[in-house]
C-alpha atoms as a PDB file:
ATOM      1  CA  UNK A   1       0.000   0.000   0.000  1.00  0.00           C
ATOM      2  CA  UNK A   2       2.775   2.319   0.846  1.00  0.00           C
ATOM      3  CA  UNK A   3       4.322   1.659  -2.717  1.00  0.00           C
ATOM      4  CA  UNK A   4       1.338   2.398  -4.368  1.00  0.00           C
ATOM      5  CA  UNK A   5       0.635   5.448  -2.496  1.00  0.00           C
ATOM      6  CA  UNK A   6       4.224   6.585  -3.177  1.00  0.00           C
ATOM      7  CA  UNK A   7       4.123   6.305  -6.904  1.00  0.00           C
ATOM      8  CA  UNK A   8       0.753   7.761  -6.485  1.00  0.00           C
ATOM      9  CA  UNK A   9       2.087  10.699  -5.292  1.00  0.00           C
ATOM     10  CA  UNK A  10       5.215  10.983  -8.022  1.00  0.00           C
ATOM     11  CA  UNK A  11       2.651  10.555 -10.481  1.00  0.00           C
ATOM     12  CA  UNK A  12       0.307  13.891  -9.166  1.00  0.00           C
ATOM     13  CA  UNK A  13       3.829  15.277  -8.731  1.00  0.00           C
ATOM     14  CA  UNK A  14       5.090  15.226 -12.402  1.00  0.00           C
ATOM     15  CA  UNK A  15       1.408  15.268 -14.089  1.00  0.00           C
ATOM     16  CA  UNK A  16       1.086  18.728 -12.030  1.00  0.00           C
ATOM     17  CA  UNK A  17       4.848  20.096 -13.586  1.00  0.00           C
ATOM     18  CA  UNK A  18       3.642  18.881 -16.719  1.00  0.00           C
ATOM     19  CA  UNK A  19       0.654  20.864 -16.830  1.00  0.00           C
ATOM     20  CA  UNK A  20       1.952  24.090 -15.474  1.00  0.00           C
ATOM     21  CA  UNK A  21       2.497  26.368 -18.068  1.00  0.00           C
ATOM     22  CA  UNK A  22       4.159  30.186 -18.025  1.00  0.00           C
ATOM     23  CA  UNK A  23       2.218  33.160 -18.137  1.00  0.00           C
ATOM     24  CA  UNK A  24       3.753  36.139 -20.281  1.00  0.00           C
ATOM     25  CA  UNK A  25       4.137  39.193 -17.873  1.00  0.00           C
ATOM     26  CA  UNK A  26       3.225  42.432 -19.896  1.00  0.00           C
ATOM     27  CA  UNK A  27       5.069  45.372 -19.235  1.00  0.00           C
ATOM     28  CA  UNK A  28       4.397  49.031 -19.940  1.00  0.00           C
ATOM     29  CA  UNK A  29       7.113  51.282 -20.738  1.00  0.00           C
ATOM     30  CA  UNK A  30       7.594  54.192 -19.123  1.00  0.00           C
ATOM     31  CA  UNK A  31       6.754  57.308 -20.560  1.00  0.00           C
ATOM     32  CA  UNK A  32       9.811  60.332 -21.412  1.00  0.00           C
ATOM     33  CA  UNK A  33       7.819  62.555 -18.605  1.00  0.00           C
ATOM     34  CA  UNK A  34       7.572  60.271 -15.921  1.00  0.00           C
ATOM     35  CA  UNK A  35       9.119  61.293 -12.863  1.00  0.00           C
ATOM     36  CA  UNK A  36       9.724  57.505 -11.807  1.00  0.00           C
ATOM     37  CA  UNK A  37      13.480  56.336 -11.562  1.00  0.00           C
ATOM     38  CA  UNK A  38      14.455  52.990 -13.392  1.00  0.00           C
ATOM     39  CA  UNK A  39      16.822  51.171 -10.482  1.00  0.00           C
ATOM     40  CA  UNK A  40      19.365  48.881 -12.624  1.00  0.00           C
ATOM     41  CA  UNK A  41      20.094  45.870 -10.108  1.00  0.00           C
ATOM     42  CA  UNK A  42      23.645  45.578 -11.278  1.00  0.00           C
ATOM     43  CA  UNK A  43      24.490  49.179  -9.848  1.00  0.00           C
ATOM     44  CA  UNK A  44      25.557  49.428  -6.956  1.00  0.00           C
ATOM     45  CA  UNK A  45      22.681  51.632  -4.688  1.00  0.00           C
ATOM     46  CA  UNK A  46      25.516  54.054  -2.817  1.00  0.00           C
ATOM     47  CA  UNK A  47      28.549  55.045  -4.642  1.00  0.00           C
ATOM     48  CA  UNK A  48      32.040  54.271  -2.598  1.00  0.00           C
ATOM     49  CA  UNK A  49      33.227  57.152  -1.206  1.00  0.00           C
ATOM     50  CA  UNK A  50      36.180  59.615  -2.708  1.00  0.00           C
ATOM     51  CA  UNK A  51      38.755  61.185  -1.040  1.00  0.00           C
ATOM     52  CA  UNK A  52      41.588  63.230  -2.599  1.00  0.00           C
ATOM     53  CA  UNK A  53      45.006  63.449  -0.119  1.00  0.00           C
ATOM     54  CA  UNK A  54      47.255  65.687  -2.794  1.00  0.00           C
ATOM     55  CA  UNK A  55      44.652  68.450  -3.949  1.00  0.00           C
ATOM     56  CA  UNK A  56      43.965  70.032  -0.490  1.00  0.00           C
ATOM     57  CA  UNK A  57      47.339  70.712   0.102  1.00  0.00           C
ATOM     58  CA  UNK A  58      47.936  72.091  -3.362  1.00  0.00           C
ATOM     59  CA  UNK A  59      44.806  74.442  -2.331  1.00  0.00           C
ATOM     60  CA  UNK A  60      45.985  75.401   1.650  1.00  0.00           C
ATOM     61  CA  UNK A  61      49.511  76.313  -0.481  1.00  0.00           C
ATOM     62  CA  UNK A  62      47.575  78.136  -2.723  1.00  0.00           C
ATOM     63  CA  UNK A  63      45.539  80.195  -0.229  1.00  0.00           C
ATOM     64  CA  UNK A  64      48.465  80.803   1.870  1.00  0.00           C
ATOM     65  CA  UNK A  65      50.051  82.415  -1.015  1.00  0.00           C
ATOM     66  CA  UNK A  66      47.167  84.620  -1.621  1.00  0.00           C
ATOM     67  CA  UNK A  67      46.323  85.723   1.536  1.00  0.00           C
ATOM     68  CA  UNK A  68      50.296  86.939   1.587  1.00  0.00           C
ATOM     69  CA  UNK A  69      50.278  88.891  -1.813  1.00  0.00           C
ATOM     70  CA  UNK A  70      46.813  90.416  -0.389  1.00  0.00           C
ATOM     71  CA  UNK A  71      48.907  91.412   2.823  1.00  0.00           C
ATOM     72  CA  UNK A  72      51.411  92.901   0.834  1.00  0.00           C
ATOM     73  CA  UNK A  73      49.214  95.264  -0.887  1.00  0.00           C
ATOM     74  CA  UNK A  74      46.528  96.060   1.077  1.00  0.00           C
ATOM     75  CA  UNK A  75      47.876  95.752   4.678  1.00  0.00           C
ATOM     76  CA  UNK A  76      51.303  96.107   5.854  1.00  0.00           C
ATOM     77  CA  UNK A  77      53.742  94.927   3.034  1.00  0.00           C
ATOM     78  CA  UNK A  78      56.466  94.840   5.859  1.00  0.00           C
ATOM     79  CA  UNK A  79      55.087  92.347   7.713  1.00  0.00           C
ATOM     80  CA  UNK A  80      54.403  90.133   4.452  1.00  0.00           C
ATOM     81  CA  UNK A  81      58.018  90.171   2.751  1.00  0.00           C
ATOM     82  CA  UNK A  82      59.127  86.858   3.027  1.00  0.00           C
ATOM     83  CA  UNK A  83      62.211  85.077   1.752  1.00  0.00           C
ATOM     84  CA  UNK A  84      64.189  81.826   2.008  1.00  0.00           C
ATOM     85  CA  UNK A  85      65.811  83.777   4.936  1.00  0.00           C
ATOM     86  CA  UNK A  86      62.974  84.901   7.317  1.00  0.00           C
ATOM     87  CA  UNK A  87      61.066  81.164   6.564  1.00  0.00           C
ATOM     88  CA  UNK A  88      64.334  79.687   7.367  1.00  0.00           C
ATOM     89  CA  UNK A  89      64.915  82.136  10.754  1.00  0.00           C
ATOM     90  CA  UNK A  90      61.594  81.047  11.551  1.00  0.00           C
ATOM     91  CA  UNK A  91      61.994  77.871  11.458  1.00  0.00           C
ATOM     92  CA  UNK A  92      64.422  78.029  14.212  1.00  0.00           C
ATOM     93  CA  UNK A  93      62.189  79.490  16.533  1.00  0.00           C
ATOM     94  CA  UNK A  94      61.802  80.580  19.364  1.00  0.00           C
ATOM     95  CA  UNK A  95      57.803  80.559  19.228  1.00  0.00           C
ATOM     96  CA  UNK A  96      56.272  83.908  20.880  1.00  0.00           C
ATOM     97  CA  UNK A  97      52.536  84.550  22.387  1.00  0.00           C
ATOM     98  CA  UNK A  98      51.876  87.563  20.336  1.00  0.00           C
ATOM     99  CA  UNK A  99      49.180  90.639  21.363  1.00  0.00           C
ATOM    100  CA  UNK A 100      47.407  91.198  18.198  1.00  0.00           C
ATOM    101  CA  UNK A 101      44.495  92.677  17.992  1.00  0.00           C
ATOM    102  CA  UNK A 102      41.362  90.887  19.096  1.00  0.00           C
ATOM    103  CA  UNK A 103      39.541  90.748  15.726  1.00  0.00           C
ATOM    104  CA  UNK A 104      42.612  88.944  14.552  1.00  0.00           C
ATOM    105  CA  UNK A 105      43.049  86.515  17.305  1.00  0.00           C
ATOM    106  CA  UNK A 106      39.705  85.934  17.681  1.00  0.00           C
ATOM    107  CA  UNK A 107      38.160  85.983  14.973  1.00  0.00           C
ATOM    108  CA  UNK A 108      40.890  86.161  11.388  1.00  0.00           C
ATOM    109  CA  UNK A 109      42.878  83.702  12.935  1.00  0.00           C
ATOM    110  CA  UNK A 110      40.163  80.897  13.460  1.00  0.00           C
ATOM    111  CA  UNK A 111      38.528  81.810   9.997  1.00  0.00           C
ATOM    112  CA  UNK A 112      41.353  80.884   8.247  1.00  0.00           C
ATOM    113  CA  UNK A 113      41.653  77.519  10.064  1.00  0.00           C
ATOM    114  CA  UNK A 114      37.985  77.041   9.090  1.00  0.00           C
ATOM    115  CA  UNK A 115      39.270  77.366   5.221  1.00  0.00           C
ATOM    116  CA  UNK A 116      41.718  75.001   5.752  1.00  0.00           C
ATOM    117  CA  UNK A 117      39.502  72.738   7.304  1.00  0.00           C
ATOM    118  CA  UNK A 118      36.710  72.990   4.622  1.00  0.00           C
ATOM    119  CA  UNK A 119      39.291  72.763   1.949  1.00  0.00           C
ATOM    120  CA  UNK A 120      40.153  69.272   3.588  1.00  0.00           C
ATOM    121  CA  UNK A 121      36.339  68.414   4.941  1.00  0.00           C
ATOM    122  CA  UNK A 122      35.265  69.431   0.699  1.00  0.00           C
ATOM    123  CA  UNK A 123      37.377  66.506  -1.160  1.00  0.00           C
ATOM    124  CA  UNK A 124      35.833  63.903   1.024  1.00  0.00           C
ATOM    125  CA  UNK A 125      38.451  63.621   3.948  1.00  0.00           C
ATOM    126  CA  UNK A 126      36.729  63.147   7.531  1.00  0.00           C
ATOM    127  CA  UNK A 127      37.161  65.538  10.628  1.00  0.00           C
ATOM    128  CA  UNK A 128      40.206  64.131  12.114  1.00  0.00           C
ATOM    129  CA  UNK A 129      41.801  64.083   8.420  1.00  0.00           C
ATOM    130  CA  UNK A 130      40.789  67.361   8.113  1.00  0.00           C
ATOM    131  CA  UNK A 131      42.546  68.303  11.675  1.00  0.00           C
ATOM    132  CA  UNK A 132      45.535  67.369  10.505  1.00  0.00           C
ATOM    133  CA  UNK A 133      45.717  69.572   6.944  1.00  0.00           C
ATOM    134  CA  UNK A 134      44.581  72.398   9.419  1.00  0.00           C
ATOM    135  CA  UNK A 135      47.390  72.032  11.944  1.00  0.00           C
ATOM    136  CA  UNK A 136      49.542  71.423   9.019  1.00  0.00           C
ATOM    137  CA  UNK A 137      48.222  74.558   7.100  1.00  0.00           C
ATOM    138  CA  UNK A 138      48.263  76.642  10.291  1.00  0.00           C
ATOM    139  CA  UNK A 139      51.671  76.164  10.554  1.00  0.00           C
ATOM    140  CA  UNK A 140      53.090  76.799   7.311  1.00  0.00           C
ATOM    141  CA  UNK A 141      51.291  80.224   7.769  1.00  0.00           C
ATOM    142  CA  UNK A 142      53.301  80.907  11.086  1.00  0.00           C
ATOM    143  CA  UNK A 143      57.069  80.085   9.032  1.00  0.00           C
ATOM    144  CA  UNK A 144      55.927  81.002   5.932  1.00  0.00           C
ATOM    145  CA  UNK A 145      53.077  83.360   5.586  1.00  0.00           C
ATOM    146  CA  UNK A 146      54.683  85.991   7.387  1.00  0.00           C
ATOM    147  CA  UNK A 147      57.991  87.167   8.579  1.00  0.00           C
ATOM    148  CA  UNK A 148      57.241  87.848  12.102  1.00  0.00           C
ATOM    149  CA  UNK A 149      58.660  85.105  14.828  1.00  0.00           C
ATOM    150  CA  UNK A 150      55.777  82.331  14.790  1.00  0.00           C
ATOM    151  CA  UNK A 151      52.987  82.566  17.431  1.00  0.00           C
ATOM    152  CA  UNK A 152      51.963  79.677  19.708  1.00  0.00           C
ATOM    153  CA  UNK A 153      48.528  81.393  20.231  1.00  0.00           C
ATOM    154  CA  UNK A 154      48.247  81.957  16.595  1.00  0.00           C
ATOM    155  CA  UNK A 155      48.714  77.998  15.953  1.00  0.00           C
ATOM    156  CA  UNK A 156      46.201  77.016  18.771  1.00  0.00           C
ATOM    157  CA  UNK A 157      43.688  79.410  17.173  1.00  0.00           C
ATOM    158  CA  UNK A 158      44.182  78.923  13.845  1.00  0.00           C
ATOM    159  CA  UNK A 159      45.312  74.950  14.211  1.00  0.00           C
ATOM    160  CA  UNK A 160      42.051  73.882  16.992  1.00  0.00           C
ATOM    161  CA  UNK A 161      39.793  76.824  16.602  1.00  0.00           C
ATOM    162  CA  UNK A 162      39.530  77.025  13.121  1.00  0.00           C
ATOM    163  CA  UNK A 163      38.117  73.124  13.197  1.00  0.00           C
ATOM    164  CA  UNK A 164      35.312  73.884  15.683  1.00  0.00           C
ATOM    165  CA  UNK A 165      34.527  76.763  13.522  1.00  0.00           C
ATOM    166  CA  UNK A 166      35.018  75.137   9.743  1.00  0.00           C
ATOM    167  CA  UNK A 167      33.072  71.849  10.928  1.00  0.00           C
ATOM    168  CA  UNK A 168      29.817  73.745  11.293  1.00  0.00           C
ATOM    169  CA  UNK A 169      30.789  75.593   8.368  1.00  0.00           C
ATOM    170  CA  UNK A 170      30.942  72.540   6.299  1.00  0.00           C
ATOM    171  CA  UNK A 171      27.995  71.197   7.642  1.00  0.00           C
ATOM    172  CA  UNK A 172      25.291  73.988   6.502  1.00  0.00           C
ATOM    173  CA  UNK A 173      26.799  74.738   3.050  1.00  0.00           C
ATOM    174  CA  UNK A 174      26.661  70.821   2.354  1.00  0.00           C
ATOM    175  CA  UNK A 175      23.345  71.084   4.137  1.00  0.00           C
ATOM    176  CA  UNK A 176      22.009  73.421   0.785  1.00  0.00           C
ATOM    177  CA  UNK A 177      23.654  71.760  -1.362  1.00  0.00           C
ATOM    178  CA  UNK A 178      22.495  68.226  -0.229  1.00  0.00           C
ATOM    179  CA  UNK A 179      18.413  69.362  -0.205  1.00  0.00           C
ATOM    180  CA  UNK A 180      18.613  69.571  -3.906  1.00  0.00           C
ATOM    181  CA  UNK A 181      16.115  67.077  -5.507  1.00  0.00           C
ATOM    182  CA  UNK A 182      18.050  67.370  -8.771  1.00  0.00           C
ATOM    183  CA  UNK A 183      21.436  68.428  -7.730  1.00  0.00           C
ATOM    184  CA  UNK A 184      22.446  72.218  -6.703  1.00  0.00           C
ATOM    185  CA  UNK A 185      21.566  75.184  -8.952  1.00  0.00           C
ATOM    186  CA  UNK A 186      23.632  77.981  -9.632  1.00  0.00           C
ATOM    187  CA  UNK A 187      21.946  80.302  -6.790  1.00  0.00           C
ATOM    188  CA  UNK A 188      22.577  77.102  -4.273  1.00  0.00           C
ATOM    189  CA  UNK A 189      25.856  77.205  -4.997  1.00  0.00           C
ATOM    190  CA  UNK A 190      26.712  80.591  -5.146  1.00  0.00           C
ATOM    191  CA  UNK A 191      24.901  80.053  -1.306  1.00  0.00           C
ATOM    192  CA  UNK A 192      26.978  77.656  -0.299  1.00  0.00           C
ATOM    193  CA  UNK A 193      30.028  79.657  -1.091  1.00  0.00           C
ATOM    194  CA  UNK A 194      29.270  82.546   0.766  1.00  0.00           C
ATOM    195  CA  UNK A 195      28.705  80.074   3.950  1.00  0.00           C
ATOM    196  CA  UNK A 196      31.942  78.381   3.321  1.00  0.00           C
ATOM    197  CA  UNK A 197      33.960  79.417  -0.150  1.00  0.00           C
ATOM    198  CA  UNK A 198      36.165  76.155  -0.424  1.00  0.00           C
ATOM    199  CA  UNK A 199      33.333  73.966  -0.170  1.00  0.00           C
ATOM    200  CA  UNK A 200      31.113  76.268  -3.283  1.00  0.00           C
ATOM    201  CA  UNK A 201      34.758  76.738  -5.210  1.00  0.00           C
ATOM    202  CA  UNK A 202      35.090  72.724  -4.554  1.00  0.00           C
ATOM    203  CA  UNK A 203      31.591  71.907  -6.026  1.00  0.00           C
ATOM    204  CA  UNK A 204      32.128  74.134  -9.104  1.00  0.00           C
ATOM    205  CA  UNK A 205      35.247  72.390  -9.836  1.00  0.00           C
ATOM    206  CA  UNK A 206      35.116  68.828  -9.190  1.00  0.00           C
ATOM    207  CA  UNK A 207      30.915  68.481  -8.749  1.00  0.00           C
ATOM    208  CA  UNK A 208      30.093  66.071  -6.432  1.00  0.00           C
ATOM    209  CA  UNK A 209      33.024  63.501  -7.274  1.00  0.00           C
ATOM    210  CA  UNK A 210      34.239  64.078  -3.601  1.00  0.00           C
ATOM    211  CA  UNK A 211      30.607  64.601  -2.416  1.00  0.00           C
ATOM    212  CA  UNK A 212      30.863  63.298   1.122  1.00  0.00           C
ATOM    213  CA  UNK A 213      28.840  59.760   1.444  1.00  0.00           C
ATOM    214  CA  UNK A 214      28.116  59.993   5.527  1.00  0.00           C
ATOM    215  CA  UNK A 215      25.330  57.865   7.197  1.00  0.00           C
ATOM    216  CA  UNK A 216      24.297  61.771   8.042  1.00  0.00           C
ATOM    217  CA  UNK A 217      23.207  62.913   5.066  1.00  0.00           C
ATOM    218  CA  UNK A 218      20.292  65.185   4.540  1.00  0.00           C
ATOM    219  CA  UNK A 219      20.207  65.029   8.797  1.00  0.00           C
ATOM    220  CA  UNK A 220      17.581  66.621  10.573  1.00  0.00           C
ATOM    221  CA  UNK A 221      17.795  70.478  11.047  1.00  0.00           C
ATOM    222  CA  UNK A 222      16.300  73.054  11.862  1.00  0.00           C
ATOM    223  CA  UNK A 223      17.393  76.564  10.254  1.00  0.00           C
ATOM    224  CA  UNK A 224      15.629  79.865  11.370  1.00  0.00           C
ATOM    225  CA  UNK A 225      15.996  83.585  10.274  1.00  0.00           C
ATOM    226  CA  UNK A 226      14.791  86.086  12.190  1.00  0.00           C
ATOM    227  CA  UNK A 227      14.439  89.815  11.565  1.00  0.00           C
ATOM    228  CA  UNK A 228      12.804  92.330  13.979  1.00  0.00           C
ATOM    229  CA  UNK A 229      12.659  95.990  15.426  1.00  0.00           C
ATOM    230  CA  UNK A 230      13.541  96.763  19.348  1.00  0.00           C
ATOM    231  CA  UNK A 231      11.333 100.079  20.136  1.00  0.00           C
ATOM    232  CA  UNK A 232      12.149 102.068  23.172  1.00  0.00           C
ATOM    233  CA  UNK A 233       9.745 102.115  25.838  1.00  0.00           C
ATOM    234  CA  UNK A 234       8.558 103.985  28.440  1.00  0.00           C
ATOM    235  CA  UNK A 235      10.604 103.242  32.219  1.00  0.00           C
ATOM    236  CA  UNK A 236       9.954 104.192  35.367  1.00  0.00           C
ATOM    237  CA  UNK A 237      11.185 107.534  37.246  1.00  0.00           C
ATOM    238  CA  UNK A 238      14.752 107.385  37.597  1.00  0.00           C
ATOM    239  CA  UNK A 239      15.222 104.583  35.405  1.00  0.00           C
ATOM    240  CA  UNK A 240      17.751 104.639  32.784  1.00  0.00           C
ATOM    241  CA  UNK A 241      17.266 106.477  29.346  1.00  0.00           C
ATOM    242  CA  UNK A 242      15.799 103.718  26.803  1.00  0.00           C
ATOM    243  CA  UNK A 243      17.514 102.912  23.712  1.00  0.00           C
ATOM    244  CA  UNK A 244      16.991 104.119  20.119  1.00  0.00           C
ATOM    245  CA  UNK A 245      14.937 102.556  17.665  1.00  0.00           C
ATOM    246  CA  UNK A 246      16.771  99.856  15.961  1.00  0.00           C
ATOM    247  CA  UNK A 247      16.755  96.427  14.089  1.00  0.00           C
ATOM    248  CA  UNK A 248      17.478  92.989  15.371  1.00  0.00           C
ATOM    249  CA  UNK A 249      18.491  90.301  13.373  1.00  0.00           C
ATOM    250  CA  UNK A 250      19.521  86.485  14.377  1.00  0.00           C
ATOM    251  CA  UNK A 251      19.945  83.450  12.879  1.00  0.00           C
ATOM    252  CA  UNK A 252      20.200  79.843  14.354  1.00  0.00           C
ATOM    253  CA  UNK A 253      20.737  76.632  13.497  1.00  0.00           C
ATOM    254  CA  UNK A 254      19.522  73.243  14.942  1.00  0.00           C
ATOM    255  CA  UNK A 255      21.337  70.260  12.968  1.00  0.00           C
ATOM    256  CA  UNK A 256      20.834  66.620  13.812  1.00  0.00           C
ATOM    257  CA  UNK A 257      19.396  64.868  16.686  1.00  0.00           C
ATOM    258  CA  UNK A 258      21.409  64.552  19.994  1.00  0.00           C
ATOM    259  CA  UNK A 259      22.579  61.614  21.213  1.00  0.00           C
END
C-alpha cells in the first residue's frame, strides 16, 4: 500500500509540472515625462566614497600664497616680505605669544583655520583628516606666511579653533547643497560659497566627485531667520534712558538629533 501510495504521489507530482504552463508578464514602458526612476540591479545603490590626499594641500599652499600677496598690498607689506631667509629664521624658533588685535586673534585667525579645514572636509576627507591639513596649514602660515617670529597662540587658534569653527561651516553649506532634488543650482551654490567658499569653489570644480557619502546625510535640522525691530519704551522715574529705535536680526541653526 505504501508503494502504491508513493508512486501515487510521483505521479500527481510530475502530471502537475507537466501541466503548469508560463504566463507572459506584460510590461508598460515608461513614458519620457515620468518622474519615476528605473533602479538597474547591477548598480551598486551608494557610490564608494572619494577622497583626494594631494589636492587640499595644493589648495591650503595656494591660499596661503594669496592671503600673503593680499597682505602685501593692502595691509602692511612689511610684515608680508618673506624670503628663504625669514622662513628659514623662523623655522628656528623661538615661538612667541603675540598681542594682536582681538579681531585677529579671535576671529581672522580661526577663519582661516575654518578654510583650511573645509578645503580638507570638501574633497571627502573626515574631521580628524581634516585636523591634521589644518594644523599642518596653520603652521606653514606661522614660518611662511609671514615674517614675524611664529605665534603659539596663533597655531592654537588657527590649528584647533579654526576646526570647531570650519566643521559647522561645512555642515550647513553641504546642508544646501544636499536638499537639492536634482542636484544644486547655480543660486545654491553661489549660497553655499558665501557660507563656506572652499566647499562652493570645490563643487564648481570637481561636482560632487568628492561629495561626502556619511550615514548623516540630509540630517535633521532646523534653520531659522529672524528679523525684527527693538522700540524704546517707556521706564519708570529714575530709570535709565531707553535705547533708540533699531533692528534685530539672528539666525540659528539646529542640525541633527542629539545623542
Amino acid at each position: 500500500m505504501r508503494g502504491i501510495a508513493l508512486a501515487a504521489s510521483l505521479i500527481g507530482v510530475l502530471t502537475t509540472g507537466c501541466a503548469t504552463r508560463t504566463t507572459p508578464i506584460t510590461t508598460h514602458p515608461i513614458p519620457p515625462d515620468s518622474s519615476a526612476q528605473i533602479v538597474n540591479p547591477q548598480e551598486p545603490l551608494e557610490r564608494a566614497p572619494q577622497k583626494a590626499f594631494v589636492i587640499p594641500a595644493i589648495e591650503i599652499v595656494a591660499m596661503d600664497a594669496l592671503v600673503n600677496l593680499g597682505g602685501r598690498q593692502l595691509t602692511d607689506p612689511a610684515a608680508y616680505e618673506v624670503t628663504f631667509s625669514t622662513m628659514r629664521k623662523n623655522l628656528r624658533g623661538p615661538w612667541v605669544v603675540d598681542d594682536d588685535p582681538f579681531q585677529i586673534n579671535q576671529f581672522l585667525h580661526p577663519y582661516q583655520g575654518a578654510m583650511y579645514h573645509d578645503i580638507a572636509r570638501s574633497m571627502g576627507l573626515n574631521y580628524w583628516q581634516s585636523l591634521g591639513y589644518t594644523l599642518a596649514g596653520s603652521a606653514m602660515w606661522e614660518i611662511a606666511g609671514e615674517n614675524t617670529p611664529p605665534s603659539i597662540n596663533d597655531q592654537i587658534a588657527s590649528g584647533i579653533a579654526g576646526t570647531f569653527l570650519g566643521e559647522p561651516l561645512f555642515r550647513m553649506a553641504r546642508l544646501w547643497l544636499d536638499q537639492a532634488n536634482a542636484g544644486p543650482g547655480h543660486w545654491r551654490v553661489i549660497s553655499a560659497t558665501v557660507i563656506s567658499p572652499p566647499v562652493g569653489i570645490n563643487q564648481m570644480m570637481f561636482g560632487d566627485r568628492y561629495d561626502p557619502v556619511r550615514p548623516d546625510m540630509l540630517a535633521a535640522s532646523d534653520v531659522r531667520p529672524q528679523v525684527g525691530v527693538a522700540a524704546p519704551v517707556r521706564g519708570h522715574p529714575g530709570s535709565a534712558p531707553a535705547l533708540d529705535t533699531a533692528g534685530v536680526a539672528g539666525f540659528s541653526v539646529d542640525y541633527g538629533f542629539p545623542g
